[in-house]
PDB file of N, CA and C in Angstrom:
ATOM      1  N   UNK A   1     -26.012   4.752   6.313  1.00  0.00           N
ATOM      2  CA  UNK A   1     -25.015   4.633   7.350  1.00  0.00           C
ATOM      3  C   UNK A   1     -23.609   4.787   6.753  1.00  0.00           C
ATOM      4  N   UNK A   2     -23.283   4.516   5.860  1.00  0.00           N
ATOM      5  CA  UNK A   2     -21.961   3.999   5.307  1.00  0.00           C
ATOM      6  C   UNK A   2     -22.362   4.745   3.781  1.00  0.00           C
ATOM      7  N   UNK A   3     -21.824   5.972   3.208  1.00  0.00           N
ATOM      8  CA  UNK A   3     -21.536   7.222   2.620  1.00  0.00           C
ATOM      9  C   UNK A   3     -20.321   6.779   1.613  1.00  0.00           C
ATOM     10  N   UNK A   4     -20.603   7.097   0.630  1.00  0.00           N
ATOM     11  CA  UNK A   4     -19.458   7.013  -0.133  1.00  0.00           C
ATOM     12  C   UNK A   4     -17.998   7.740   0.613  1.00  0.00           C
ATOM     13  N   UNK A   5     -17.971   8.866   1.103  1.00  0.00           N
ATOM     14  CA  UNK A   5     -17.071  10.076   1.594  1.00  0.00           C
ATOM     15  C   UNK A   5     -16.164   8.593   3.051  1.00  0.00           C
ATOM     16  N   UNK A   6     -17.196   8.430   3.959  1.00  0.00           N
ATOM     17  CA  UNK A   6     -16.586   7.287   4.692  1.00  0.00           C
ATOM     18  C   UNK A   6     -15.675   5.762   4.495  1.00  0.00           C
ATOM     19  N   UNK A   7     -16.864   5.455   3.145  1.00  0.00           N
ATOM     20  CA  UNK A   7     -15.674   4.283   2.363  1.00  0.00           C
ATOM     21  C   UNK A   7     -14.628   4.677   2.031  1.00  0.00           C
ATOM     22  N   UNK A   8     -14.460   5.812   1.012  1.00  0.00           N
ATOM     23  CA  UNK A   8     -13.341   5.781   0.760  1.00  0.00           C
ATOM     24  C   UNK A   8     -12.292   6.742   1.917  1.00  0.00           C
ATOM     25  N   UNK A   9     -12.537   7.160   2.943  1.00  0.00           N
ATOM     26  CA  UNK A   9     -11.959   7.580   4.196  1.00  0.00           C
ATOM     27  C   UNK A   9     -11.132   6.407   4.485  1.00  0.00           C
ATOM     28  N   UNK A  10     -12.247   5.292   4.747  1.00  0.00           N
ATOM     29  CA  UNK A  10     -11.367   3.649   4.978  1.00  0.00           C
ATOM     30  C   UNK A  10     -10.515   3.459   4.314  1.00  0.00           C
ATOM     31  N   UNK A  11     -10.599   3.271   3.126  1.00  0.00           N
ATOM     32  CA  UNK A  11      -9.914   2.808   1.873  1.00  0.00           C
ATOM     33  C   UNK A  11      -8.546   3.709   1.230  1.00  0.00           C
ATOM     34  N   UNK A  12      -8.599   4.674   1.751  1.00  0.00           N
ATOM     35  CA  UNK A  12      -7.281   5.410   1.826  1.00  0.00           C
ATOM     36  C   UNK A  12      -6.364   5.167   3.371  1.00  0.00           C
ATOM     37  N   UNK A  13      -7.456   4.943   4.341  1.00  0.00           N
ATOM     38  CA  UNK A  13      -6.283   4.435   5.506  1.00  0.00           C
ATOM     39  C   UNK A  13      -5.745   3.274   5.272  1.00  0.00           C
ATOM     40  N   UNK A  14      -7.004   2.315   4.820  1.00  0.00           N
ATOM     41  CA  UNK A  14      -6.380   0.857   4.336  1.00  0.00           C
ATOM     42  C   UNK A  14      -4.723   0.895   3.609  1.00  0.00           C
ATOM     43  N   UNK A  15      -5.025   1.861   2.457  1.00  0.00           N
ATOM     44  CA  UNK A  15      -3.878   1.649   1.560  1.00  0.00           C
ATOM     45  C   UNK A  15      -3.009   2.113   2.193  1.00  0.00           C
ATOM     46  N   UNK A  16      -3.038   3.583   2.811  1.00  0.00           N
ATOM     47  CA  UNK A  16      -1.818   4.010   3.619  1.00  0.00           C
ATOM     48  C   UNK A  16      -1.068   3.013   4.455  1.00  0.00           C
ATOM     49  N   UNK A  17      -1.718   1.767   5.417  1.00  0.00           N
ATOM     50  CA  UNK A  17      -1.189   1.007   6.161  1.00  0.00           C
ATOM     51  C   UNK A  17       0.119   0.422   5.044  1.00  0.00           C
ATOM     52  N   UNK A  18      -1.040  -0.544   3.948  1.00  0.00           N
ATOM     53  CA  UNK A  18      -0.326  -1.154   3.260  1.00  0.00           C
ATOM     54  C   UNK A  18       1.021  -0.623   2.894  1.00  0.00           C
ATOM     55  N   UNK A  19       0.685   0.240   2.503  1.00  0.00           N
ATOM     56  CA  UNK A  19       1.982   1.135   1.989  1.00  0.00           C
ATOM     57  C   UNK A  19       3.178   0.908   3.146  1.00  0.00           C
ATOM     58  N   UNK A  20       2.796   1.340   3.888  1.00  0.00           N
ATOM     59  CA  UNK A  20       3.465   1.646   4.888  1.00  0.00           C
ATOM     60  C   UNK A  20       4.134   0.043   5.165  1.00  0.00           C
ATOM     61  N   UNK A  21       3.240  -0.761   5.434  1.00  0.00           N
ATOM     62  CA  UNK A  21       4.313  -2.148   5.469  1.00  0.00           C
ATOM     63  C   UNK A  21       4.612  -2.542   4.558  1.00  0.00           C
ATOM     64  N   UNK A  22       4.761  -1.970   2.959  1.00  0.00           N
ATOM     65  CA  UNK A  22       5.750  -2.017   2.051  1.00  0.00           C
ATOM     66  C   UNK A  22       7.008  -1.696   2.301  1.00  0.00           C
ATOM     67  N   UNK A  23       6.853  -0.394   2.220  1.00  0.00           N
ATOM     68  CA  UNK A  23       7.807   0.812   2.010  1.00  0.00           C
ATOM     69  C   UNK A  23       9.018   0.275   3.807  1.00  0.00           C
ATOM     70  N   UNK A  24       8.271  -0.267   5.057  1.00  0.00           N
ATOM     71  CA  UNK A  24       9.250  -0.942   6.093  1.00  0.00           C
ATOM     72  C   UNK A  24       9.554  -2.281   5.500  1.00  0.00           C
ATOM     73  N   UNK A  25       8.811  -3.138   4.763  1.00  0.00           N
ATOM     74  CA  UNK A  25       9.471  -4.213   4.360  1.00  0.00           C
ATOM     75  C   UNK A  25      10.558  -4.366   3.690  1.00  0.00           C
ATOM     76  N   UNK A  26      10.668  -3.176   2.474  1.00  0.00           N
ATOM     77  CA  UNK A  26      11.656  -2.788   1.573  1.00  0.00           C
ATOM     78  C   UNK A  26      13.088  -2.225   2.221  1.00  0.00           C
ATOM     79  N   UNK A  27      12.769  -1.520   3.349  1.00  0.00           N
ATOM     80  CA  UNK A  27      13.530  -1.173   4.256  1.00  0.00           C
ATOM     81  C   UNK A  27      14.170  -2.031   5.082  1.00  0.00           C
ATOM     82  N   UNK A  28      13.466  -2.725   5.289  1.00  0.00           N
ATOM     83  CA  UNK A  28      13.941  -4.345   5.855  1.00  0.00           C
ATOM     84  C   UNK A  28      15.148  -5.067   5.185  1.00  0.00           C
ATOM     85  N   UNK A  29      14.470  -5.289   3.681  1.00  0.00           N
ATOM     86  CA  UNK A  29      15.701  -6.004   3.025  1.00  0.00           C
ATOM     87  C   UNK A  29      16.677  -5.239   2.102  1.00  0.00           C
ATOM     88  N   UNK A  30      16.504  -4.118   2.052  1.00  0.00           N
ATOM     89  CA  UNK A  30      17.743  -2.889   1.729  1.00  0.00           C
ATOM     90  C   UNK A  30      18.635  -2.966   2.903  1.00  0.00           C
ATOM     91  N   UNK A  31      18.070  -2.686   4.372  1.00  0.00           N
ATOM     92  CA  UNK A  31      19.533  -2.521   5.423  1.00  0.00           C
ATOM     93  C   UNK A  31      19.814  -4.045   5.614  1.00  0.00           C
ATOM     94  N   UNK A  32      18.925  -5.044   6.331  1.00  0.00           N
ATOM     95  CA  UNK A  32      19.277  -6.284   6.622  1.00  0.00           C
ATOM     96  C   UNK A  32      19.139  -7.422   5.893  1.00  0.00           C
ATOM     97  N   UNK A  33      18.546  -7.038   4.701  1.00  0.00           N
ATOM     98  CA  UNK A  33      18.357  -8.855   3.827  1.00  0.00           C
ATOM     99  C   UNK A  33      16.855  -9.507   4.076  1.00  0.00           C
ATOM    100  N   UNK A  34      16.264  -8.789   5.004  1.00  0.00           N
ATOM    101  CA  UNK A  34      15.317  -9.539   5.983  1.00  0.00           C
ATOM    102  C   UNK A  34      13.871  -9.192   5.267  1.00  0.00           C
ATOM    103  N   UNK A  35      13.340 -10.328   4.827  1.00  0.00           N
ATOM    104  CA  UNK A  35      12.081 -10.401   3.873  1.00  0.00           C
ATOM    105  C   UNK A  35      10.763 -10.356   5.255  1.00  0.00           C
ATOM    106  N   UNK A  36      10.684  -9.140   6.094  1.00  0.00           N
ATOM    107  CA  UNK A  36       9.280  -9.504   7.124  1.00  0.00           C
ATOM    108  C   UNK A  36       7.980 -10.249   6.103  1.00  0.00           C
ATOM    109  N   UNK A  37       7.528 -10.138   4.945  1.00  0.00           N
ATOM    110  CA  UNK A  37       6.478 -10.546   4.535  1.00  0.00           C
ATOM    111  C   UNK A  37       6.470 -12.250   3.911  1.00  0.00           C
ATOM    112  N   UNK A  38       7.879 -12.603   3.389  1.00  0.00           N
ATOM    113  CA  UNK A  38       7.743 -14.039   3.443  1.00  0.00           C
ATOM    114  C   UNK A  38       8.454 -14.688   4.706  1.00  0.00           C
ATOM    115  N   UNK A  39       8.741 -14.200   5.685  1.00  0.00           N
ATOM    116  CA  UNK A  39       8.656 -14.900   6.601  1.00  0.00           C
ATOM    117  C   UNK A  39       7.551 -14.821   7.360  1.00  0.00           C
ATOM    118  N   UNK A  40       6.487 -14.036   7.298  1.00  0.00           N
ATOM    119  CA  UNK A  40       5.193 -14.099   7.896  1.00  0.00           C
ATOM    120  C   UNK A  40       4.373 -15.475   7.515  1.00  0.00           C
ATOM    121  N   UNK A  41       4.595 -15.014   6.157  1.00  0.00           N
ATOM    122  CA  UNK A  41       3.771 -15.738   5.111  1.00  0.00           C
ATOM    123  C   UNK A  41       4.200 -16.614   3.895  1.00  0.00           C
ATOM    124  N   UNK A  42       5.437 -16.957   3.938  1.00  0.00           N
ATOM    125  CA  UNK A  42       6.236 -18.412   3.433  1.00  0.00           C
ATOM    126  C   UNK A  42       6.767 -17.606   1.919  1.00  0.00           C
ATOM    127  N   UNK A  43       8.064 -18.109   1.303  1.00  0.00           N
ATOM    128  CA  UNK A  43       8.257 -17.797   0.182  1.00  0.00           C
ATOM    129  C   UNK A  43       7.419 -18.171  -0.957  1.00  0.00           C
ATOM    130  N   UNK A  44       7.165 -16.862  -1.639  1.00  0.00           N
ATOM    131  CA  UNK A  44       5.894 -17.574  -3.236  1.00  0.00           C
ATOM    132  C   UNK A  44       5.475 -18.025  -2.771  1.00  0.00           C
ATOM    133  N   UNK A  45       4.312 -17.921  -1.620  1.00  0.00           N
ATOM    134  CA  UNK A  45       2.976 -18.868  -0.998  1.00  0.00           C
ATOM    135  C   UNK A  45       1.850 -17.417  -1.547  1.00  0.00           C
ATOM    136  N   UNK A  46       0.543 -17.780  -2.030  1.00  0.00           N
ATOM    137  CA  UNK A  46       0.052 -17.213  -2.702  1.00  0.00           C
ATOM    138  C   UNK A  46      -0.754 -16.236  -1.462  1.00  0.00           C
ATOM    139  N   UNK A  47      -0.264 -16.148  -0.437  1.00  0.00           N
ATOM    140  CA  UNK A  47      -0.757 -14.819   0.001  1.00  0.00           C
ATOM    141  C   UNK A  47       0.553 -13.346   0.421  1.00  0.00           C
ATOM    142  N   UNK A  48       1.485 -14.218  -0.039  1.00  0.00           N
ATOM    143  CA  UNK A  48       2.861 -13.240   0.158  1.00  0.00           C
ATOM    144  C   UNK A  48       2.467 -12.256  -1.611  1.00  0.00           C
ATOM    145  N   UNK A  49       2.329 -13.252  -2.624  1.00  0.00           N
ATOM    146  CA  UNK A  49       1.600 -12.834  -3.962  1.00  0.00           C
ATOM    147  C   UNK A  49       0.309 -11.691  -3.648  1.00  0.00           C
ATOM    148  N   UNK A  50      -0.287 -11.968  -2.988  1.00  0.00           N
ATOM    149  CA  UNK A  50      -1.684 -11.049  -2.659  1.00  0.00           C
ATOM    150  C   UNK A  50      -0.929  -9.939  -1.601  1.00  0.00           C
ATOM    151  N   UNK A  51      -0.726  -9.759  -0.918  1.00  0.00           N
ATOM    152  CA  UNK A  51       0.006  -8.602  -0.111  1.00  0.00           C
ATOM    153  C   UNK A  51       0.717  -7.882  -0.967  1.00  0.00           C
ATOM    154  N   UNK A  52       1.482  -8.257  -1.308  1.00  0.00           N
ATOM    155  CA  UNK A  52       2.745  -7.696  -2.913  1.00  0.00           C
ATOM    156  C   UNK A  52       1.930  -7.151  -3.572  1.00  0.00           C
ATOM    157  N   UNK A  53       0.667  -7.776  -4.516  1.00  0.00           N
ATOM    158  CA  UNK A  53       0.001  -6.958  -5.121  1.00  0.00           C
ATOM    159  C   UNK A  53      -1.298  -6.058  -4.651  1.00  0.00           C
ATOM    160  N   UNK A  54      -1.567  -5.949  -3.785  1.00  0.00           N
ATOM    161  CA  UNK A  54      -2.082  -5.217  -2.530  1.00  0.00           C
ATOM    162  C   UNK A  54      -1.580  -3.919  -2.491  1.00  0.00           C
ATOM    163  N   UNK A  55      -0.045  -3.646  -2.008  1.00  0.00           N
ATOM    164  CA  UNK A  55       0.726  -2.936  -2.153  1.00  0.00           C
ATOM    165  C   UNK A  55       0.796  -2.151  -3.494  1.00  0.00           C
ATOM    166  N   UNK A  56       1.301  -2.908  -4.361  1.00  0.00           N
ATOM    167  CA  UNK A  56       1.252  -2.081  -5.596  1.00  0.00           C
ATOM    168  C   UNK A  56      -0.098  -1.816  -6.190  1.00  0.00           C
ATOM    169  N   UNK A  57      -1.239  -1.917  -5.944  1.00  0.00           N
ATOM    170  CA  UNK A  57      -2.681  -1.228  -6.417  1.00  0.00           C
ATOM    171  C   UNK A  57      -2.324  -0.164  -5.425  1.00  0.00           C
ATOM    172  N   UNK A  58      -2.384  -0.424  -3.913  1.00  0.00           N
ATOM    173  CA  UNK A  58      -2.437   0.922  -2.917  1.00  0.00           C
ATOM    174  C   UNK A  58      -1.242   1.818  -3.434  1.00  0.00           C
ATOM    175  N   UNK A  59      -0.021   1.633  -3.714  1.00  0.00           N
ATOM    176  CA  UNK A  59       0.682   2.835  -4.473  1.00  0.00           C
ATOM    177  C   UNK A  59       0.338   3.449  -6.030  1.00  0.00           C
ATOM    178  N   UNK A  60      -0.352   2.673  -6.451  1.00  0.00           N
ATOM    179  CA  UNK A  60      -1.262   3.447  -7.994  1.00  0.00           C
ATOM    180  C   UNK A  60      -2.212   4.115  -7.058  1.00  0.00           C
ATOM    181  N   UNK A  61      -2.836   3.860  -6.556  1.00  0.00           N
ATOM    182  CA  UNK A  61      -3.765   4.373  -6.391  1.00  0.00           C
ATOM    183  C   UNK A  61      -3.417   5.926  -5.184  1.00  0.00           C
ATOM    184  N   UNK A  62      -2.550   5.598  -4.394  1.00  0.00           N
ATOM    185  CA  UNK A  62      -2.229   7.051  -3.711  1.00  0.00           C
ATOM    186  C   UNK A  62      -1.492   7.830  -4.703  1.00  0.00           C
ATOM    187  N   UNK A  63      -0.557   7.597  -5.958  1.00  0.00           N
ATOM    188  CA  UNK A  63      -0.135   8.120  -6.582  1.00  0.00           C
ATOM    189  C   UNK A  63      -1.468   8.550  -7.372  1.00  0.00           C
ATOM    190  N   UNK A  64      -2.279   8.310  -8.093  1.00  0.00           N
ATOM    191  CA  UNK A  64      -3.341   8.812  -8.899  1.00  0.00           C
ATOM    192  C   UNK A  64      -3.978   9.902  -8.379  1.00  0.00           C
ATOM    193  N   UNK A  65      -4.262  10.121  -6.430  1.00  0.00           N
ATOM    194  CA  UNK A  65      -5.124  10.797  -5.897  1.00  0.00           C
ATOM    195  C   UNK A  65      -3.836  12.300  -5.551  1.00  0.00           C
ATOM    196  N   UNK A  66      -2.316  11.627  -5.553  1.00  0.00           N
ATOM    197  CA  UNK A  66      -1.306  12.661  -5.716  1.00  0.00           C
ATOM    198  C   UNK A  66      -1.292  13.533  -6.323  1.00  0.00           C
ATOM    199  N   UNK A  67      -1.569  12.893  -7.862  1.00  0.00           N
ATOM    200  CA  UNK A  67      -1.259  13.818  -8.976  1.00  0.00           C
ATOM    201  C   UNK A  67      -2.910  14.278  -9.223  1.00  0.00           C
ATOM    202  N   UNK A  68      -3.862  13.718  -8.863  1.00  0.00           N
ATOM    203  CA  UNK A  68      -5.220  14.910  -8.948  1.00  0.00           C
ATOM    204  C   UNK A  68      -5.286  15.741  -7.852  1.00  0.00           C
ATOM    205  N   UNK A  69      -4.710  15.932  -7.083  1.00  0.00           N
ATOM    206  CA  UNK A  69      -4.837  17.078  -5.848  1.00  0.00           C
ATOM    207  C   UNK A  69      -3.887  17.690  -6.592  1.00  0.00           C
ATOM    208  N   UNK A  70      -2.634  17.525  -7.090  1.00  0.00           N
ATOM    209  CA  UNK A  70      -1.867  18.499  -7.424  1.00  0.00           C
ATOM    210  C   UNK A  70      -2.388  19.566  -8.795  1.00  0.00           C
ATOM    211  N   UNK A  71      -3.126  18.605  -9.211  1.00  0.00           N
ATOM    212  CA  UNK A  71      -3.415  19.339 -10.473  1.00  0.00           C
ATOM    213  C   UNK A  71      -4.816  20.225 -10.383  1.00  0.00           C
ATOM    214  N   UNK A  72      -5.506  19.918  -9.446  1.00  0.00           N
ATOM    215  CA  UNK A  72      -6.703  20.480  -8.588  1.00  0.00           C
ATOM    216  C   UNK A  72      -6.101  21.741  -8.338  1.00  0.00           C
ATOM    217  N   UNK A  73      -5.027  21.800  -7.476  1.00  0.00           N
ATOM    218  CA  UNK A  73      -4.583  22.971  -6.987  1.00  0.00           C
ATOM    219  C   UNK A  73      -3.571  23.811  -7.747  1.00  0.00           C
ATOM    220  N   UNK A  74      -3.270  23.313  -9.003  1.00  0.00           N
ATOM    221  CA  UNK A  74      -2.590  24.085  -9.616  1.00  0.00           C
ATOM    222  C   UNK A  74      -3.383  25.224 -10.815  1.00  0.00           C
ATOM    223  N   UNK A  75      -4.891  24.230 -10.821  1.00  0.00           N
ATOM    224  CA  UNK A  75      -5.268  25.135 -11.539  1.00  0.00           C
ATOM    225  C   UNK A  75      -6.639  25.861 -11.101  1.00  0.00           C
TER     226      UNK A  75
END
């Protein structure tokens, strides 16, 4: 039922989300100061820690699949 090709289908939307409420969180406190993820989830409370690093595995990891498509297609 569940295909390697489908997991990781998930697992790249997963990260894309993440990303994505990085990359607006960061945006958040660049224009307004405004931390959306510890005010969700409290300052240094250990799931603001797990989201944060959430984020940064999902940007290694879309960066890794970046630079092998690029290099896929370059050669």
């Amino acid at each position: 039922m569940w295909n390697r090709y489908t997991q990781m289908k998930n697992f790249d939307f997963i990260a894309m989300v993440l990303l994505l409420v990085g990359g607006l969180n960061w945006g958040l406190v660049g224009a307004f100061n405004y931390n959306l993820v510890t005010t969700l989830l409290g300052d240094a409370s250990m799931w603001t820690r797990v989201v944060y690093g959430l984020v940064g595995v999902c940007a290694l990891y879309e960066a890794y699949h970046f630079f092998q498509k690029r290099g896929a297609a370059s050669a």
